[in-house]
C-alpha atoms as a PDB file:
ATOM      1  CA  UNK A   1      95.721  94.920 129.481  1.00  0.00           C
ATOM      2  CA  UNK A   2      98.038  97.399 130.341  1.00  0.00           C
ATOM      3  CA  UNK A   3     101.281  96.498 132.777  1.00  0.00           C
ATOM      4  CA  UNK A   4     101.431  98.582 135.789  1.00  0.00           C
ATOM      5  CA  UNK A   5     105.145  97.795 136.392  1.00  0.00           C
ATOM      6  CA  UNK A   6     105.820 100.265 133.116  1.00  0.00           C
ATOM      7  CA  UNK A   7     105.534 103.746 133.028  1.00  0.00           C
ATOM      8  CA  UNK A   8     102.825 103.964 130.015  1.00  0.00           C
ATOM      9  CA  UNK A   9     102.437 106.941 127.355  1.00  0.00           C
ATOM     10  CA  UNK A  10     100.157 108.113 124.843  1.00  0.00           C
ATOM     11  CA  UNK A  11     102.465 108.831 121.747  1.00  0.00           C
ATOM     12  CA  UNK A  12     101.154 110.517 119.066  1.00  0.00           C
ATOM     13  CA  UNK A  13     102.231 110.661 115.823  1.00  0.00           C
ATOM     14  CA  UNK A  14     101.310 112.311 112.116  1.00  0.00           C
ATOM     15  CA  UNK A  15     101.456 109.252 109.897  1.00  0.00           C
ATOM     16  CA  UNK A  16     100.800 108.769 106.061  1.00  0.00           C
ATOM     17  CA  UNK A  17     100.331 105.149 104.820  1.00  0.00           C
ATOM     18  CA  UNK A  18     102.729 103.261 103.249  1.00  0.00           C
ATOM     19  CA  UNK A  19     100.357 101.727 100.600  1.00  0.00           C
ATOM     20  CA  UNK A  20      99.380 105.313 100.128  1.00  0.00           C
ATOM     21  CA  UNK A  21     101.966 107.789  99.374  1.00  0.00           C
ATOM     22  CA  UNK A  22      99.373 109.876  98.735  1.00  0.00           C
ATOM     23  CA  UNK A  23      96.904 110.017 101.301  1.00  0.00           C
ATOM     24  CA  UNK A  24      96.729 113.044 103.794  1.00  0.00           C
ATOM     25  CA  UNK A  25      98.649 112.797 106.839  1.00  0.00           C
ATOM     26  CA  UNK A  26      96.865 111.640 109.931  1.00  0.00           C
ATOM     27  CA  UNK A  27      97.321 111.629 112.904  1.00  0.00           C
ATOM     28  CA  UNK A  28      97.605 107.968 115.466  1.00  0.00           C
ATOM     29  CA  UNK A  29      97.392 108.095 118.826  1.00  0.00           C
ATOM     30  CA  UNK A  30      99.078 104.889 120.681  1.00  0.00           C
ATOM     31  CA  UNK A  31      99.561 103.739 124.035  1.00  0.00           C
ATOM     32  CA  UNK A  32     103.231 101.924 124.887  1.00  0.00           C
ATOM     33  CA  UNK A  33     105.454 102.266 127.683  1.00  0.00           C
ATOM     34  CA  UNK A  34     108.069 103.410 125.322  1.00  0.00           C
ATOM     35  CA  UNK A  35     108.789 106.053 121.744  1.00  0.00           C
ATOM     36  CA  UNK A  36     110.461 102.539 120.288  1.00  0.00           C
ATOM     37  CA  UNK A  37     107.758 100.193 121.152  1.00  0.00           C
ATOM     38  CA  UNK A  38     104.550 102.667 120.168  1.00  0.00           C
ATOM     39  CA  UNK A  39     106.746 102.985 116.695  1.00  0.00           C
ATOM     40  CA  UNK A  40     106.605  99.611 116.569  1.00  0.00           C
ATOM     41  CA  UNK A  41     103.292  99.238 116.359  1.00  0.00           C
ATOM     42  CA  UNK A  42     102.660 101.446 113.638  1.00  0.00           C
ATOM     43  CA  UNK A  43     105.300 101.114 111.481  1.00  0.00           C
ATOM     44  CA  UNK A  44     104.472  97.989 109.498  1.00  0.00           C
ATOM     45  CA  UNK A  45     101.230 100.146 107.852  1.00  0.00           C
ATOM     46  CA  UNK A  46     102.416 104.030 108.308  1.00  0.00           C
ATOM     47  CA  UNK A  47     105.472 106.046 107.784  1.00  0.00           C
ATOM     48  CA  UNK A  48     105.520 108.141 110.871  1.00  0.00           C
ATOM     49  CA  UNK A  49     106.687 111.483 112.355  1.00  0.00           C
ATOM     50  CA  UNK A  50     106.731 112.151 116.204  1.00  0.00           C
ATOM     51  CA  UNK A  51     104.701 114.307 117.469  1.00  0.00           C
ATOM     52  CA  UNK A  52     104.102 114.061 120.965  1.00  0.00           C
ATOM     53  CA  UNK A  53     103.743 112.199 124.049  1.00  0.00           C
ATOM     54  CA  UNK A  54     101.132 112.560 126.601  1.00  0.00           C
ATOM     55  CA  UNK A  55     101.177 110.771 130.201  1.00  0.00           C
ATOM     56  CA  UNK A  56      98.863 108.622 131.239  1.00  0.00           C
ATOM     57  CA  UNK A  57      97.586 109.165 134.413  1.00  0.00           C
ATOM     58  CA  UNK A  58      95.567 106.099 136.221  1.00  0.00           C
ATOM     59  CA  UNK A  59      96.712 103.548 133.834  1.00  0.00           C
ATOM     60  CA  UNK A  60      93.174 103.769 131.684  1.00  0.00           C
ATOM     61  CA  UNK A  61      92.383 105.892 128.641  1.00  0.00           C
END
């Protein structure tokens, strides 16, 4: 459920994973309210690189 008191943001990054070191990049597309917190929900499984952040207009996807 997204919180409508936060500004939210698709963040997209081009991620490899870390079990994986050589797997292709691909790219993850997240929704957060923040760079920090969509990182945060990536980083545990990918090593990332920003790559962009769209806004999210309406609060839906």
């Amino acid at each position: 459920m997204i919180d409508k008191k936060h500004n939210t943001t698709i963040y997209l990054f081009a991620s490899v994973l870390r079990s994986d070191p050589k797997s292709r990049p691909v790219m993850q597309r997240v929704q957060a309210a923040s760079e920090k917190e969509a990182r945060r929900q990536l980083v545990r499984d990918y090593v990332l690189s920003f790559a962009g952040c769209l806004p999210l207009e309406g609060n839906t996807l």
